[in-house]
Protein backbone atom coordinates (compact mmCIF):
# COMPACT_ATOMS: atom_id res chain seq x y z
CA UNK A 1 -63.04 11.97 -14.03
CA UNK A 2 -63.25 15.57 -14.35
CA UNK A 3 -66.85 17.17 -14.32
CA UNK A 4 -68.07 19.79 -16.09
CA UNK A 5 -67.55 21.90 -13.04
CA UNK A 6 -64.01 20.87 -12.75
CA UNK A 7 -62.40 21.40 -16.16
CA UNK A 8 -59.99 24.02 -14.73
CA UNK A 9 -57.77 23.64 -11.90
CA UNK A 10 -55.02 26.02 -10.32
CA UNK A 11 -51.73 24.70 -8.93
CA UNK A 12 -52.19 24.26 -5.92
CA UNK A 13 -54.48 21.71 -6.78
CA UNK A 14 -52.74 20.17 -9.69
CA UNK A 15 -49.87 19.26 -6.32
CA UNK A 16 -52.57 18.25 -5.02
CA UNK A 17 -53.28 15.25 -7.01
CA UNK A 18 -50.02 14.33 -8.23
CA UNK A 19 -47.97 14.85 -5.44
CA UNK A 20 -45.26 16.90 -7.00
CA UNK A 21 -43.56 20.11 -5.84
CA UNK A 22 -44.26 23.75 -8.09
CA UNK A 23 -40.59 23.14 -9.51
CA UNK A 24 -40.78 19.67 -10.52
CA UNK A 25 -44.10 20.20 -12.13
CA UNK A 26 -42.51 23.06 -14.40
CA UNK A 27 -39.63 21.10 -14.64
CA UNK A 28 -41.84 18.10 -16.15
CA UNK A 29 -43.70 20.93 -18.43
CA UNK A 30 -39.76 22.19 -19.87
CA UNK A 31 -39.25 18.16 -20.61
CA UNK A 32 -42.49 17.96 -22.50
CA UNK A 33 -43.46 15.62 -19.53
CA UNK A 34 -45.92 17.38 -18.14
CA UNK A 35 -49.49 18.80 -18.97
CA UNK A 36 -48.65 22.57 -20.21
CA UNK A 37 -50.78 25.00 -18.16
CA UNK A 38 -53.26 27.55 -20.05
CA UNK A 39 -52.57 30.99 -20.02
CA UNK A 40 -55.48 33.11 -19.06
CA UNK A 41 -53.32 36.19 -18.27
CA UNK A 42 -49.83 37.65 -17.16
CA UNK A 43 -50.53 35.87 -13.60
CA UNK A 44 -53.26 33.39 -14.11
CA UNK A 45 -52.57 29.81 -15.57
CA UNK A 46 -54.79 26.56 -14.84
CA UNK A 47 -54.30 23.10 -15.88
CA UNK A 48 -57.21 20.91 -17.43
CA UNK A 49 -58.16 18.24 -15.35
CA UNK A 50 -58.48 15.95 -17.64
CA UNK A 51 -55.49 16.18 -18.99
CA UNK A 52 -53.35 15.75 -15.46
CA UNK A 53 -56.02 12.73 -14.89
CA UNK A 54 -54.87 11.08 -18.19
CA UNK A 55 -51.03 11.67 -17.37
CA UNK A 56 -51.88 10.28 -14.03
CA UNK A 57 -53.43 7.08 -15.35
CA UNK A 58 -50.76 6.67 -18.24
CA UNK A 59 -48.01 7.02 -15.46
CA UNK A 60 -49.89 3.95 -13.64
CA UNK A 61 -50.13 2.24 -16.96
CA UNK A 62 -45.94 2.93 -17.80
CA UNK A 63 -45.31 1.27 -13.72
CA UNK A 64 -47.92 -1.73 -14.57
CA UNK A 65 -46.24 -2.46 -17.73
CA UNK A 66 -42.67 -1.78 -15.69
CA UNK A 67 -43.99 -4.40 -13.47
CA UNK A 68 -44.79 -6.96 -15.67
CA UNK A 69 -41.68 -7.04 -17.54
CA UNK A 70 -39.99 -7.48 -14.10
CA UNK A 71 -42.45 -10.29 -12.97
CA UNK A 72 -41.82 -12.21 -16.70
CA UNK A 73 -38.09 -11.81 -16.43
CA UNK A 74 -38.16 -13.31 -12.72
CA UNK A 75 -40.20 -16.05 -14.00
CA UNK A 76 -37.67 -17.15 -16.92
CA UNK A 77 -34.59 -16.73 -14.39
CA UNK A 78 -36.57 -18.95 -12.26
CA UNK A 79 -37.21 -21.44 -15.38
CA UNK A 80 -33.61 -21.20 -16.35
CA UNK A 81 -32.35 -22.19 -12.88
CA UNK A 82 -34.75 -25.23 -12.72
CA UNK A 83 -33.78 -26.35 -16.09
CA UNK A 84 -29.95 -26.54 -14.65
CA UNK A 85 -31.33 -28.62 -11.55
């Protein structure tokens, strides 16, 4: 979690911690996707870092969830074949 320190961070660090490339961030931000960066001036935008933590942890939540439709959908193909044993 962000401390009180930290509620600001610049690009390079926002890459940083999610791993993405400058165009695929602003790329994500044109898609609504993406956090939208705060303007402090013609050549100055940060990100909050609690907002790219939350997108971080809802993008593990939307792979989890991925997951365990995949694992329950196994499972039933798996029932299904038994039951034609």
């Amino acid at each position: 979690m962000a401390t009180q320190l930290e509620l600001f961070i610049r690009l390079h660090e926002v890459r940083a911690r999610v791993g993405l490339s400058k165009s695929q961030i602003y790329k994500l931000i044109d898609l609504d996707q993406f956090p939208k960066q705060i303007k402090l001036g013609r050549k100055m935008s940060l990100w909050s870092a609690l907002e790219i933590e939350e997108w971080a942890k809802e993008k593990i939540k939307q792979r989890d969830e991925e997951l365990g439709k995949e694992n329950n959908d196994d499972e039933e193909e798996a029932v299904q074949w038994a039951k034609s044993l």
